[in-house]
Structure formats: C-alpha cells, structure tokens
Protein backbone atom coordinates (compact mmCIF):
# COMPACT_ATOMS: atom_id res chain seq x y z
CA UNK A 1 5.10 11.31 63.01
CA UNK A 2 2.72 8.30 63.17
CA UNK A 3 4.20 5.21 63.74
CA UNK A 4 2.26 3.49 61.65
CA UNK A 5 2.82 6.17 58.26
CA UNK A 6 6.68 5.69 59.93
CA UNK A 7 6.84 2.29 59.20
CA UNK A 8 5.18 2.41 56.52
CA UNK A 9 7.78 4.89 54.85
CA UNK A 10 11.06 3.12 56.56
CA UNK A 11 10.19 0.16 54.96
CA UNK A 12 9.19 1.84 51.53
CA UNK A 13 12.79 3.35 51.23
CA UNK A 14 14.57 0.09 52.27
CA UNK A 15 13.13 -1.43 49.12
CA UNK A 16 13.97 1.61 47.52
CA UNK A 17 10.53 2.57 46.07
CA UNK A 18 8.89 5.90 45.12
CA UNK A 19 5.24 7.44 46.00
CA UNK A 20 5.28 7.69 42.54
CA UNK A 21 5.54 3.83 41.94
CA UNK A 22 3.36 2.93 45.01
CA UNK A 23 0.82 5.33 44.01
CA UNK A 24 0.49 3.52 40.04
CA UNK A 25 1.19 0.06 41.98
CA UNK A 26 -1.98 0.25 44.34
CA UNK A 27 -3.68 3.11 42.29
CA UNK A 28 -3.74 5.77 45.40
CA UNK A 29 -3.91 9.19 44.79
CA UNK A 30 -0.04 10.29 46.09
CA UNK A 31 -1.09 12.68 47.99
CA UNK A 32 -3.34 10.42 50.35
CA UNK A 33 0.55 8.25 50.60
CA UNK A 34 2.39 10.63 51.69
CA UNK A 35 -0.58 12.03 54.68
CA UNK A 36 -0.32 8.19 55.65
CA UNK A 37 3.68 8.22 56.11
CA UNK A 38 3.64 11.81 57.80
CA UNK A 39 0.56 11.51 60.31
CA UNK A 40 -1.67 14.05 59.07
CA UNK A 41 -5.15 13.53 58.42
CA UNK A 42 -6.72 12.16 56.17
CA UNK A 43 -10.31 14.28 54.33
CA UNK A 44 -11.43 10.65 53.42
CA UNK A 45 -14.19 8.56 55.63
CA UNK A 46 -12.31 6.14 58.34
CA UNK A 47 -12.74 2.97 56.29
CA UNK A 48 -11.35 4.23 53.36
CA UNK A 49 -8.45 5.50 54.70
CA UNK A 50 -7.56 1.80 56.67
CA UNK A 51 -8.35 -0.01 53.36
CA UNK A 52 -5.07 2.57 51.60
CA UNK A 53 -2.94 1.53 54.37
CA UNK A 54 -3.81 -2.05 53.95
CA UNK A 55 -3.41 -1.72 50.40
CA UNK A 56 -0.12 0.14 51.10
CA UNK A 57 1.51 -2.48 53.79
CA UNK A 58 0.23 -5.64 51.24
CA UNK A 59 2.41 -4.05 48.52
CA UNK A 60 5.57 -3.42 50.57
CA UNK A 61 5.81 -6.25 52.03
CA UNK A 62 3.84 -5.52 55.65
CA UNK A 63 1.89 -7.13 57.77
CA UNK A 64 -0.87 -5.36 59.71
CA UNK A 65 -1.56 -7.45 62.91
CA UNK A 66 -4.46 -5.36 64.72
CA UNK A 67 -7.15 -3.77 63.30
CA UNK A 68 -6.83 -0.04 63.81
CA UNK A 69 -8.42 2.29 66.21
CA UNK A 70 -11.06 4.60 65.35
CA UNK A 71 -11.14 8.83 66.73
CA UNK A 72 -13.60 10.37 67.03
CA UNK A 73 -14.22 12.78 64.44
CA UNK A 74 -13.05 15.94 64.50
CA UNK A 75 -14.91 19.36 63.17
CA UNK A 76 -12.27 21.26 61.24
CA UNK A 77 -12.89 24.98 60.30
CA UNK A 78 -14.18 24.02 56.95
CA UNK A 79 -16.39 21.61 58.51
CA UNK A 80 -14.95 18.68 57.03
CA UNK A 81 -14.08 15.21 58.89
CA UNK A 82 -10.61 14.43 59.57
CA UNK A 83 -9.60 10.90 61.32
CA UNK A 84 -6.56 9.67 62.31
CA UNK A 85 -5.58 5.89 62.09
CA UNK A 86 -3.19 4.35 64.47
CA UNK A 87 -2.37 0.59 64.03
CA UNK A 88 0.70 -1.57 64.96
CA UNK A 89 2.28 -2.80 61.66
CA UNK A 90 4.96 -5.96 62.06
CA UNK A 91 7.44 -6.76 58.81
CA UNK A 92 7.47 -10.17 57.96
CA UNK A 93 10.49 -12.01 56.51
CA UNK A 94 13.22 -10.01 59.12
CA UNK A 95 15.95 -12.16 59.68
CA UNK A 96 18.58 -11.12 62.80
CA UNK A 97 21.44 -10.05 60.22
CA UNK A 98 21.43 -6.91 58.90
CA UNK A 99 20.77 -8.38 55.25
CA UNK A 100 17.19 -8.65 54.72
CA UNK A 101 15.45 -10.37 52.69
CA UNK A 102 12.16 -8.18 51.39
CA UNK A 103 9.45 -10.18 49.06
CA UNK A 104 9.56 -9.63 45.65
CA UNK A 105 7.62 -6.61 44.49
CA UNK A 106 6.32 -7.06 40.86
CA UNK A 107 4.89 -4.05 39.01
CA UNK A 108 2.24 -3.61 37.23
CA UNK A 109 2.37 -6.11 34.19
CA UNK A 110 0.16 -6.10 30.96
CA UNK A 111 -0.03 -9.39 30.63
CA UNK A 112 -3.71 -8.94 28.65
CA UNK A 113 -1.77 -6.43 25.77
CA UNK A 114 0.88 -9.03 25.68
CA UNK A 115 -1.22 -12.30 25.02
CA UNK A 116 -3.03 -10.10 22.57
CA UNK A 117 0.16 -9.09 20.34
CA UNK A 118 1.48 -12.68 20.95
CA UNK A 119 -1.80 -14.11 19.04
CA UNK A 120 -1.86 -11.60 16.39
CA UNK A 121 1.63 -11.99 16.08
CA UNK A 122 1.46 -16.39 15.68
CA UNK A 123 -1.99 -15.88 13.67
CA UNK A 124 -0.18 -14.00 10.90
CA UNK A 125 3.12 -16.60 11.04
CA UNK A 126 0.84 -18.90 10.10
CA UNK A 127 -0.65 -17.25 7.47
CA UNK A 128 2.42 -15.96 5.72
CA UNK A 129 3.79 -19.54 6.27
CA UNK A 130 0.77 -21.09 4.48
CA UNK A 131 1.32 -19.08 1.32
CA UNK A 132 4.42 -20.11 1.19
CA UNK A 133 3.62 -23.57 1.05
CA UNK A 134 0.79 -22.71 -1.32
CA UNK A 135 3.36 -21.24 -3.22
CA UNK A 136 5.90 -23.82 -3.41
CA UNK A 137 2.86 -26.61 -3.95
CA UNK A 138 1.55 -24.39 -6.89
CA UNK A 139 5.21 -23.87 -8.66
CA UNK A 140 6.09 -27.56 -8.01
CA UNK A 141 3.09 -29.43 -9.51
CA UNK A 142 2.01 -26.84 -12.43
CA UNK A 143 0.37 -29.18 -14.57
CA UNK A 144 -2.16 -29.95 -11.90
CA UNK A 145 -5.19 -27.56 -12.46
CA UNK A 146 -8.69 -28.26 -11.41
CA UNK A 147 -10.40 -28.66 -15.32
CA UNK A 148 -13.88 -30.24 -15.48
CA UNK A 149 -13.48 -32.81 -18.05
CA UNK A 150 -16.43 -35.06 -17.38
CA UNK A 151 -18.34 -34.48 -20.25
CA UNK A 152 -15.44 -35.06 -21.86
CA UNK A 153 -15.42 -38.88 -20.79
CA UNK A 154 -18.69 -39.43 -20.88
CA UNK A 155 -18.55 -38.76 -24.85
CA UNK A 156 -15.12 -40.86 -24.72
CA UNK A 157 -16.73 -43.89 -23.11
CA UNK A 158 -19.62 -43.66 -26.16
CA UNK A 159 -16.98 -43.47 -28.64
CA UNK A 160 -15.25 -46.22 -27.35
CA UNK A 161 -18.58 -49.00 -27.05
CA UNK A 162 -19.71 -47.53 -30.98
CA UNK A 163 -15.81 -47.73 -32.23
CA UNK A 164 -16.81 -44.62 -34.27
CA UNK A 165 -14.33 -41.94 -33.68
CA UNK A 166 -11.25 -44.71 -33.53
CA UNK A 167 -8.82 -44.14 -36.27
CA UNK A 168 -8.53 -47.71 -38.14
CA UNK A 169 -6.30 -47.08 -40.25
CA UNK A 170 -3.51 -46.19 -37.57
CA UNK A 171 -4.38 -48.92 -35.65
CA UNK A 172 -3.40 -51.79 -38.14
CA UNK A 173 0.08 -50.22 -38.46
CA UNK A 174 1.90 -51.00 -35.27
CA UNK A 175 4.44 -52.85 -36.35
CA UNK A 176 5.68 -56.09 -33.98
CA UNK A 177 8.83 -56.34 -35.51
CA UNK A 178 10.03 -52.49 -33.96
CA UNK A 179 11.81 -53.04 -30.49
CA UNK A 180 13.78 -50.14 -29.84
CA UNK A 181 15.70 -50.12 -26.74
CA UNK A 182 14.17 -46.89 -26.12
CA UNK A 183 11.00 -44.65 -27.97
CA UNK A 184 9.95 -41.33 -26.76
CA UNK A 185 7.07 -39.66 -27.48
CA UNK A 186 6.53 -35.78 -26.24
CA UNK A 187 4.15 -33.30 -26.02
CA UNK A 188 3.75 -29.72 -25.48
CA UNK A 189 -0.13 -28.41 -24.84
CA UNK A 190 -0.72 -25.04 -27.10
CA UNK A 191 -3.88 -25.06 -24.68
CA UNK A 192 -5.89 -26.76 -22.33
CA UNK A 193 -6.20 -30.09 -23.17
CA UNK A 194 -6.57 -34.01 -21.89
CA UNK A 195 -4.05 -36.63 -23.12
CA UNK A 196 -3.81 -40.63 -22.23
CA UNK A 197 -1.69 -42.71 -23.48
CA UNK A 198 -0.95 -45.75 -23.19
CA UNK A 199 2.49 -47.30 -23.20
CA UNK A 200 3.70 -51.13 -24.62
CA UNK A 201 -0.35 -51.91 -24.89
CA UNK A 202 0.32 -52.02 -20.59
CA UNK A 203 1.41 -48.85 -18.49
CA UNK A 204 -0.94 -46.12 -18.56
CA UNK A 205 -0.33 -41.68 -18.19
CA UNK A 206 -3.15 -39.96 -17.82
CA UNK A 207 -3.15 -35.89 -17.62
CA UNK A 208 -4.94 -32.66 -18.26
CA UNK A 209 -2.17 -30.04 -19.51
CA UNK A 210 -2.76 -26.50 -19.26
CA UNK A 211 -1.61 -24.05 -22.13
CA UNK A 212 3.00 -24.73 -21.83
CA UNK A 213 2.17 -27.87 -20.07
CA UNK A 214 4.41 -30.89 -21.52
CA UNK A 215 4.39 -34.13 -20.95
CA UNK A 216 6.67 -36.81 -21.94
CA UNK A 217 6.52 -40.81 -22.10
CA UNK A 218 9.27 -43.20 -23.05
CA UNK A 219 8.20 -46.69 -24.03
CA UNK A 220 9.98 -50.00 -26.04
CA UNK A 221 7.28 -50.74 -28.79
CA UNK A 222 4.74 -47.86 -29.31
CA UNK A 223 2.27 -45.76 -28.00
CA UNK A 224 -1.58 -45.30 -27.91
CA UNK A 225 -2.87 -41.91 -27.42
CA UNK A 226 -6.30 -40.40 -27.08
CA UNK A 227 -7.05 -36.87 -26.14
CA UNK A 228 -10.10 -34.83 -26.12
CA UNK A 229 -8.64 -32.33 -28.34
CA UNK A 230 -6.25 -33.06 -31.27
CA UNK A 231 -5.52 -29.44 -32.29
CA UNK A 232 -4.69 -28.90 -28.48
CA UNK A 233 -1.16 -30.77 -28.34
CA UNK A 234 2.32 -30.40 -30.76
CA UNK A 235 3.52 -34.00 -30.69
CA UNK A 236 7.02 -35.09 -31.18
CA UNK A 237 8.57 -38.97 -31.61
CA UNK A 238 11.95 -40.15 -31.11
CA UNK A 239 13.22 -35.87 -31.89
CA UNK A 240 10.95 -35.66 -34.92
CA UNK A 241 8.50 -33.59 -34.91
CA UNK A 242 4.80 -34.78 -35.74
CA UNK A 243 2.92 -31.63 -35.01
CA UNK A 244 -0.66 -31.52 -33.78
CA UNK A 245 -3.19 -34.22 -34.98
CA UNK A 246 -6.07 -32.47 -36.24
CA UNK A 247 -6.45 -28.44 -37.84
CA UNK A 248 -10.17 -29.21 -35.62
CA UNK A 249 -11.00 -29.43 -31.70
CA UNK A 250 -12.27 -32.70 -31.74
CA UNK A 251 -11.31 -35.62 -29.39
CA UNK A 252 -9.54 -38.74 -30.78
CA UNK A 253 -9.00 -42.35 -29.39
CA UNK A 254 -6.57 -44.59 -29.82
CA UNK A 255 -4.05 -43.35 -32.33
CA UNK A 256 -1.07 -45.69 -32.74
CA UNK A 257 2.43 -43.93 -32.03
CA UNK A 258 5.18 -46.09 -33.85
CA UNK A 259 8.06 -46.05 -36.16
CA UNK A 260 5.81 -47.74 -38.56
CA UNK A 261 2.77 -45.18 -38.08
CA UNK A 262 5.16 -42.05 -38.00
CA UNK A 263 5.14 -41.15 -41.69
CA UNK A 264 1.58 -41.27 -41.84
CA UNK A 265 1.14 -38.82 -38.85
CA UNK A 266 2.99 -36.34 -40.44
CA UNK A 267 1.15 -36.50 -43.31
CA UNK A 268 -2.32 -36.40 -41.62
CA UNK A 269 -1.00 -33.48 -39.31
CA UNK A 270 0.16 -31.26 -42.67
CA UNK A 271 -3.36 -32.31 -43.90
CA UNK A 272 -1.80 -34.62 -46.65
CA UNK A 273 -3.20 -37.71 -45.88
C-alpha cells in the first residue's frame, strides 16, 4: 500500500469519517478516494490526481510537506496513462499522549438556503405584525376616516362673513341665567357628516362622523353647533331626545343648544316650528 493513500486512510478512520462523507466534503468522485488510500493508479493526468490528495489531506486535517514525485507514464493495455504519486504527508496537531487532538471538521453547510429562509421568514413577521397594528389603529380610532370636506368650509366660511344661513332666532335664546352643574349634548351620525361645536362660547370639538359614529360633549351653560348636514345627525340634550335638525341636507351654523332653546328644537326637528 502507498504510504501516502496509508496515511491518508489511518488518519481518515481516526476521525472516524466515511469515503462517502469525504467524497460530498471535497466533491471527489469515491472511487478516485479509495485508489488514493490503496496505491493503485490513478486514469486521471498527474496534476489532477496531486490536487485530490491535497484536497483530501486539507480536509482531514494533513499536512503535505513535499511536493510529490512524478513517474513516468506508463502504457497500459488499453493504452491509457496511469501515474503513481508518492509524497511524504506529516499530521499536524499530534501531541505525545495517546489523546489527540484532530481539527475540527465542519461539513458542508448551506448557509446561502439558510439566510434566504431567515429573510423570508423576518420579511413576513413584519408584515403580519403591521396588520396587526393597522388593525388595532383602525378598531381604536373609528371615527377617524379620511372625508374631503373642503368644499364644505369654504361654503361655511361664506356663510359665516354674509350671516345668511345663521339661525337668529336660536341664537337670541341662550339663556344666562341656566348654570347647570353639568349639560350634555349627544349625537349619533345616521351618515357621514361634519359637526363643531362649541362649548361655554370657549372650548371647541371638531369631527367628521361616519354613518354609527357618536360623539358626545358635556358643557355648564350651552352649546353652539354647526354641521354641514342637519339631516345627517340624531341629537340628544341632557337624555331628551331632539332628533335631527333639518328633513334637508343642508349645512347649518351656529345653532344654540340650551335648556332655554330645547323646546324650540324639538319643534323645528318634528317640522312644527
């Protein structure tokens, strides 16, 4: 047997490898492996055969210290080239006890795959945790819908310089002499509509409802309220119910919410007044 393919096995079976695992390791055919390890020749050209046993040696741990030695080659019967490789191999890391200490071998790893499932698998974390934020954002704040309303104020702002759409007649009945320690005024959108109101003459709530939406405002004196649709919202003061302010969509500005001005709403909202 060679003493180089002898080596070459002895120290393959100390670390307790196959051919099978060197041959997927270095990606040599296992029948060129197991020529090497019992001396026989090798149908291969001269170079290629020294670059498998330096392939080999690297991967279990050897060290090849002198280049090897060409023969001459040989004419076989079928008129192929054999050649025959004889090099002295060293081990490295060979303490004097008999427990040695071998490198590490490390197979084959697919680290590409592995970086490519770990992506995939953070890109669609992400995205599943994103729609549950969406989702929680959505379900907390449901009154807040993207609604163009600027024409909407641009007509309101007219109104208001021309005093043409203000309701007069509501306005001259907040009574001064009401101070409740607490008034509430509600109201529940039948469908999309815009509602401010303002509270004491001071605090102002400003908010586009969509159809369900309520909104709710608690106040000492009264309220003002203008919305761009009066047939859009059911009000309701202090538990009574006042019911929507117009059988019309139209906007209105400035309506005076009181205890004084409450009788007349519900007559203008049954269509009394």
């Amino acid at each position: 047997m060679n003493e180089t393919g002898a080596k070459l096995k002895q120290a393959r079976e100390e670390r307790g490898l196959s051919l099978d695992e060197v041959s997927q390791a270095t990606r040599i055919n296992k029948k060129f492996l197991q020529a090497i390890e019992e001396g026989k020749s090798v149908e291969l050209p001269e170079l290629y055969v020294h670059s498998f046993i330096k392939d080999y040696a690297e991967y279990i741990g050897i060290e090849l210290t002198d280049s090897p030695t060409k023969s001459k080659p040989e004419q076989s019967s079928s008129g192929r080239i054999s050649s025959t490789i004889s090099s002295q191999v060293t081990t490295t890391n060979l303490p004097g006890s008999s427990a040695m200490k071998y490198p590490q071998i490390l197979k084959p790893r697919r680290s590409h795959q592995f970086r490519i499932l770990l992506l995939i698998t953070f890109v669609v974390l992400l995205m599943f945790a994103a729609l549950i934020y969406w989702k929680t954002m959505v379900k907390e704040n449901p009154s807040v819908q993207e609604v163009k309303f600027s024409d909407v104020v641009n007509e309101w702002e007219k109104k208001e310089t021309s005093d043409s759409v203000v309701s007069p007649f509501l306005s001259d009945s907040t009574d001064s002499n009401f101070a409740l320690d607490s008034l509430v005024l509600e109201g529940a959108a039948v469908e999309s509509v815009w509602v401010r109101i303002v509270i004491d003459g001071s605090e102002i709530k400003e908010q586009t409802l969509p159809p369900l939406g309520r909104i709710r405002c608690e106040g000492r004196q009264y309220f003002e309220l203008s919305t761009d649709n009066a047939r859009g919202i059911v009000l309701t003061f202090n538990g009574e119910r006042i019911g929507i302010l117009s059988q019309i969509k139209k906007p209105m500005w400035n309506v005076t919410i009181s205890p004084g001005t409450l009788e007349k709403l519900q007559k203008m909202s049954s269509g009394k007044l």
